[in-house]
Protein backbone atom coordinates (compact mmCIF):
# COMPACT_ATOMS: atom_id res chain seq x y z
CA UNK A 1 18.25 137.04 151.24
CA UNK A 2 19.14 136.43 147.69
CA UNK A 3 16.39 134.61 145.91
CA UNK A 4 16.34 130.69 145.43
CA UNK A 5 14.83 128.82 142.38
CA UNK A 6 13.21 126.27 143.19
CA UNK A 7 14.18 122.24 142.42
CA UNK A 8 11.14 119.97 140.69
CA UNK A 9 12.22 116.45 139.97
CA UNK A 10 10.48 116.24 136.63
CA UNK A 11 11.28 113.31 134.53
CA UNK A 12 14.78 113.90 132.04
CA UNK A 13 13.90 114.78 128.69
CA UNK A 14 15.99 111.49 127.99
CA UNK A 15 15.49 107.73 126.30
CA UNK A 16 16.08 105.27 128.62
CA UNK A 17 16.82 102.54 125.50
CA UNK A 18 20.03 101.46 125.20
CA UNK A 19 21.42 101.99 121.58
CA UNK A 20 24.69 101.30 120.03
CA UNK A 21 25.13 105.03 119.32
CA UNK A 22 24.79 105.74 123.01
CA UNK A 23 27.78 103.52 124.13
CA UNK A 24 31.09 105.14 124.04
CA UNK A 25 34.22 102.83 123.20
CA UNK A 26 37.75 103.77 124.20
CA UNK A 27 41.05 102.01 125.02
CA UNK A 28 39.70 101.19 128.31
CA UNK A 29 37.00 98.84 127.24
CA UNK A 30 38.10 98.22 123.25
CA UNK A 31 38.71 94.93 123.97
CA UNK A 32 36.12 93.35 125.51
CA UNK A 33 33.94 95.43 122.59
CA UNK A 34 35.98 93.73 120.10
CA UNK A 35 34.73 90.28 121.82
CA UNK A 36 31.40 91.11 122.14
CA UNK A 37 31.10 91.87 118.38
CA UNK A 38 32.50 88.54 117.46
CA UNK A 39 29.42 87.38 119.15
CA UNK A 40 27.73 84.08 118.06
CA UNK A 41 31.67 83.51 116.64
CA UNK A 42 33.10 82.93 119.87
CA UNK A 43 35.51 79.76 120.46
CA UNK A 44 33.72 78.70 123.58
CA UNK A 45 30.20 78.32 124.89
CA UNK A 46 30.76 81.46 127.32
CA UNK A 47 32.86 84.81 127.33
CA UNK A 48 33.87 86.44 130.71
CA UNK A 49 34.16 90.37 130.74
CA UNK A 50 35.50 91.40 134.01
CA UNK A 51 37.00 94.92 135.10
CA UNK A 52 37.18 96.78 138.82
CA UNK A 53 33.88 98.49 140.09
CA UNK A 54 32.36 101.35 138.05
CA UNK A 55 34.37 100.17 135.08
CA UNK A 56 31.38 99.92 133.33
CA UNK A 57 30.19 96.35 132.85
CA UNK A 58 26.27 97.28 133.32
CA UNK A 59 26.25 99.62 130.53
CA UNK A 60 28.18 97.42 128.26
CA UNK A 61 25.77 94.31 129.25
CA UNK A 62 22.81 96.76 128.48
CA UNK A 63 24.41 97.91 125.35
CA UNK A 64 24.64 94.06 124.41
CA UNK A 65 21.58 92.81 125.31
CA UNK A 66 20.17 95.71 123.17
CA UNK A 67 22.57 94.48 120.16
CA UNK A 68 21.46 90.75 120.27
CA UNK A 69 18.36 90.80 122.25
CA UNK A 70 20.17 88.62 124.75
CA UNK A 71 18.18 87.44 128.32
CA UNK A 72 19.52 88.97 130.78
CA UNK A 73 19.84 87.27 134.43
CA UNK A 74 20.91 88.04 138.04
CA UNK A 75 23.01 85.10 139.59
CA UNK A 76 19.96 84.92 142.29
CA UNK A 77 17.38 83.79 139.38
CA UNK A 78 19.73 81.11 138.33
CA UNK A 79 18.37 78.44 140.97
CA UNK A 80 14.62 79.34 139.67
CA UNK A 81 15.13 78.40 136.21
CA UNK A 82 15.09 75.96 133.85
CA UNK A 83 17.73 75.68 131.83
CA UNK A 84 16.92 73.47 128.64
CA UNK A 85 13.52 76.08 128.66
CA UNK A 86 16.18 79.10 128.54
CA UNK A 87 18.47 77.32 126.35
CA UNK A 88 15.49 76.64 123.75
CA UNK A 89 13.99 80.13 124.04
CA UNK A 90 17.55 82.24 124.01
CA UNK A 91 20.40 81.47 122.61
CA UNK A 92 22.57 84.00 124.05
CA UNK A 93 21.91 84.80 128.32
CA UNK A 94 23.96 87.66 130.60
CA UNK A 95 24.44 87.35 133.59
CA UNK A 96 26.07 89.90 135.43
CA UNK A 97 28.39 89.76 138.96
CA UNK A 98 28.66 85.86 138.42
CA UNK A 99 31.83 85.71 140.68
CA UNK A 100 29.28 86.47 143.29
CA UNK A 101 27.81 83.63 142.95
CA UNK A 102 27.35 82.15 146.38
CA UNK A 103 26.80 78.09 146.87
CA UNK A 104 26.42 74.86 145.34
CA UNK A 105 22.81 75.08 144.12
CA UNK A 106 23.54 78.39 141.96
CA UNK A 107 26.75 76.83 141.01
CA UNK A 108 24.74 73.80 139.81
CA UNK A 109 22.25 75.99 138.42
CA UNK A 110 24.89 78.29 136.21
CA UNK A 111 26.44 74.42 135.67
CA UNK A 112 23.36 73.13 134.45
CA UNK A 113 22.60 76.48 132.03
CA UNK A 114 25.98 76.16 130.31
CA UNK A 115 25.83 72.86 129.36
CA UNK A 116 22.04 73.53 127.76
CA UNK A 117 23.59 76.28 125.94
CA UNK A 118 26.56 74.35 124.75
CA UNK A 119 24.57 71.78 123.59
CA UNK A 120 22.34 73.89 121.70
CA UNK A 121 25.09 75.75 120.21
CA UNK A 122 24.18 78.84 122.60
CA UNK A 123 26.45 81.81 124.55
CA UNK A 124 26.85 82.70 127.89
CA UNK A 125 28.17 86.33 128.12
CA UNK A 126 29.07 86.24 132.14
CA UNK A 127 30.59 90.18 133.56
CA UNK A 128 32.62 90.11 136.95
CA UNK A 129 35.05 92.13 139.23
CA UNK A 130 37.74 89.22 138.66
CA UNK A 131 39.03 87.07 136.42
CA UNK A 132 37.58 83.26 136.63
CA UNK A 133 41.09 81.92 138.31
CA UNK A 134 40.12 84.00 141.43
CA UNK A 135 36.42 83.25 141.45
CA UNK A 136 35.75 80.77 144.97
CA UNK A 137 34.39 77.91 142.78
CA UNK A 138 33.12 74.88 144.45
CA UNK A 139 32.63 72.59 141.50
CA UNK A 140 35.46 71.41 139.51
CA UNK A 141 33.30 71.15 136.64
CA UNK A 142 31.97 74.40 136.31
CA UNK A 143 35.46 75.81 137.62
CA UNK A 144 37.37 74.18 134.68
CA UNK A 145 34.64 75.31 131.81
CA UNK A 146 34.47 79.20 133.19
CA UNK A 147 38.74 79.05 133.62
CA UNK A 148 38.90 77.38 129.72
CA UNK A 149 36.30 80.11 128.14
CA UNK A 150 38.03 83.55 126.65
CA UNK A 151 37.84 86.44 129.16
CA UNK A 152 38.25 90.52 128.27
CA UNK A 153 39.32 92.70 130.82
CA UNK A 154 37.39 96.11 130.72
CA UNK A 155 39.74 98.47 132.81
CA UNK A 156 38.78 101.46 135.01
CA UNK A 157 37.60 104.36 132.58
CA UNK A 158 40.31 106.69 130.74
CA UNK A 159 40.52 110.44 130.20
CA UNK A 160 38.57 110.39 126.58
CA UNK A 161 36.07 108.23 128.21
CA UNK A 162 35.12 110.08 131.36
CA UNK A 163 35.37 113.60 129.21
CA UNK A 164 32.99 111.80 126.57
CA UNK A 165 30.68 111.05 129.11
CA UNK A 166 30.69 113.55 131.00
CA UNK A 167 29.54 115.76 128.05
CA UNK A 168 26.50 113.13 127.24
CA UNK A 169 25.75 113.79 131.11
CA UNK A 170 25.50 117.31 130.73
CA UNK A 171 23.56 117.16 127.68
CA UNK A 172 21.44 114.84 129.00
CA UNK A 173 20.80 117.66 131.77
CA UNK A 174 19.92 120.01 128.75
CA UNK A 175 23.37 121.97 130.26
CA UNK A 176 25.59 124.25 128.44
CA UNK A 177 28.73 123.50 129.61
CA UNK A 178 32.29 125.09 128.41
CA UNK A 179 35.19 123.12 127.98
CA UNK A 180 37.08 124.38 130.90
CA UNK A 181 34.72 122.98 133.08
CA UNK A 182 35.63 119.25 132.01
CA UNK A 183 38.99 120.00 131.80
CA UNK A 184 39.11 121.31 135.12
CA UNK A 185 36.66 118.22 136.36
CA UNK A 186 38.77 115.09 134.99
CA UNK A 187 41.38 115.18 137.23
CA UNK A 188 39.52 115.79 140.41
CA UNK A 189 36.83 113.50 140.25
CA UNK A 190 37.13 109.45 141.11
CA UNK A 191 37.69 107.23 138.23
CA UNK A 192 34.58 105.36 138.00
CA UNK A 193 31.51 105.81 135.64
CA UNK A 194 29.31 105.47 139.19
CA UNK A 195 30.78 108.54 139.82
CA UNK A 196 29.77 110.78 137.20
CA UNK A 197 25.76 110.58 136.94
CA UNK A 198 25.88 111.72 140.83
CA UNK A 199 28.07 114.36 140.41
CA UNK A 200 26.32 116.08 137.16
CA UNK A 201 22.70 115.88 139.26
CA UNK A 202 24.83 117.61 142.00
CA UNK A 203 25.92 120.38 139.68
CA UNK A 204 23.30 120.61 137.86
CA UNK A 205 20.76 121.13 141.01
CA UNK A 206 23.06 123.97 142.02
CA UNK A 207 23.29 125.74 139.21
CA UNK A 208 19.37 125.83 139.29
CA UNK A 209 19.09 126.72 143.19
CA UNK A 210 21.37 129.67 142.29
CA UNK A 211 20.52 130.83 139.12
CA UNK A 212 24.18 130.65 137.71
CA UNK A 213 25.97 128.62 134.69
CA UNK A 214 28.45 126.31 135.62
CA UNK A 215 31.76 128.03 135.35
CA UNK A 216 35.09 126.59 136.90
CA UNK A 217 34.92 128.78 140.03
CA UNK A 218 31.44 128.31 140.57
CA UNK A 219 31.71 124.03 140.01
CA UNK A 220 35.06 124.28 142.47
CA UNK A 221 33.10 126.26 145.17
CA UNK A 222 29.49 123.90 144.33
CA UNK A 223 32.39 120.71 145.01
CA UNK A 224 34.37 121.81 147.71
CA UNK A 225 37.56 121.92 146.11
CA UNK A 226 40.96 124.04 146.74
CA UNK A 227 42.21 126.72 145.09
CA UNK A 228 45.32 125.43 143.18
CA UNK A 229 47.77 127.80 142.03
CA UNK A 230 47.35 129.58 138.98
CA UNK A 231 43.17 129.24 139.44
CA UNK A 232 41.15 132.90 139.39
CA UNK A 233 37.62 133.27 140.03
């Protein structure tokens, strides 16, 4: 039996703090970047950022909050707060998946917070899967402010920026990895940044269990994948 190595889960030699140098920006999500840097400059009291799953509206929230020091909420918090507090300690909240918003007393709540932000000259940076229009808004109020504020649509990740992060990924995994390897990768994986931190634990536990480096024929056998033509081990 050929020997095993075997699999610790020490902690990554990795910083967990988001930095601007850590976010990658390609055509995919230029725009909404573009937005976010206009930041406290925008026309309206809020700015909607919305893109398909796995787009990557998390890490560009995080990335923001980081920039601006922003306070960050989950649509269930919304109904536990009060607003002209929040509005006089921030002037800039997140909140992410707020077309899941779901009833009348967190669409009073998220009501309630605009309006103290507006009239303290705050932001509202709000990320979702769809553009306000499609959001099932009770209130006409809040329904006409979110449909009247500027949105950015962040669209599912590119080539450049799955290769670019796909490289951080391995280096964050202290892995060599040649260029064939992501070449051979980006059209065979799903198109989602969920995807990708998965995949490079996957691969990178394998290469460890077996001792090897991850070379095309060794990452196609590791995934599963088909021989195409023209491929040689």
């Amino acid at each position: 039996m050929a020997d095993r190595q075997m699999i610790f889960d020490w902690p990554r030699l990795r910083s967990d703090r988001w930095h601007p140098d850590t976010f990658l920006i390609s055509d995919a999500n230029q725009e909404a970047v573009r937005w976010l840097e206009r930041w406290p400059q925008w026309p309206a009291p809020a700015l909607i950022a919305y893109g398909p799953a796995g787009c990557g509206k998390t890490h560009m929230a995080n990335w923001f909050c980081a920039r601006t020091a922003a306070a960050q909420l989950s649509p269930g918090a919304l109904a536990a707060i009060d607003p002209h507090a929040m509005a006089a300690r921030s002037k800039l909240c997140v909140i992410e998946d707020a077309d899941r918003l779901a009833g009348l007393p967190m669409e009073r709540a998220l009501l309630h917070l605009y309006n103290c932000l507006a009239a303290a000259d705050g932001r509202l940076l709000l990320t979702a899967r769809q553009p306000p229009k499609a959001w099932p808004l009770q209130l006409a109020d809040l329904r006409s402010r979110l449909q009247a504020a500027p949105t950015a649509a962040i669209l599912a990740p590119d080539d450049a920026l799955l290769e670019a992060l796909l490289i951080k990924l391995f280096r964050d995994h202290q892995l060599a990895i040649d260029d064939d390897v992501v070449t051979y990768l980006l059209p065979r994986i799903e198109r989602s940044f969920a995807t990708l931190p998965p995949l490079v634990d996957q691969l990178d536990r394998a290469s460890l269990t077996a001792g090897r480096r991850l070379t095309v024929p060794f990452v196609r056998q590791v995934l599963g994948l088909e021989t195409t033509q023209g491929e040689q081990d």
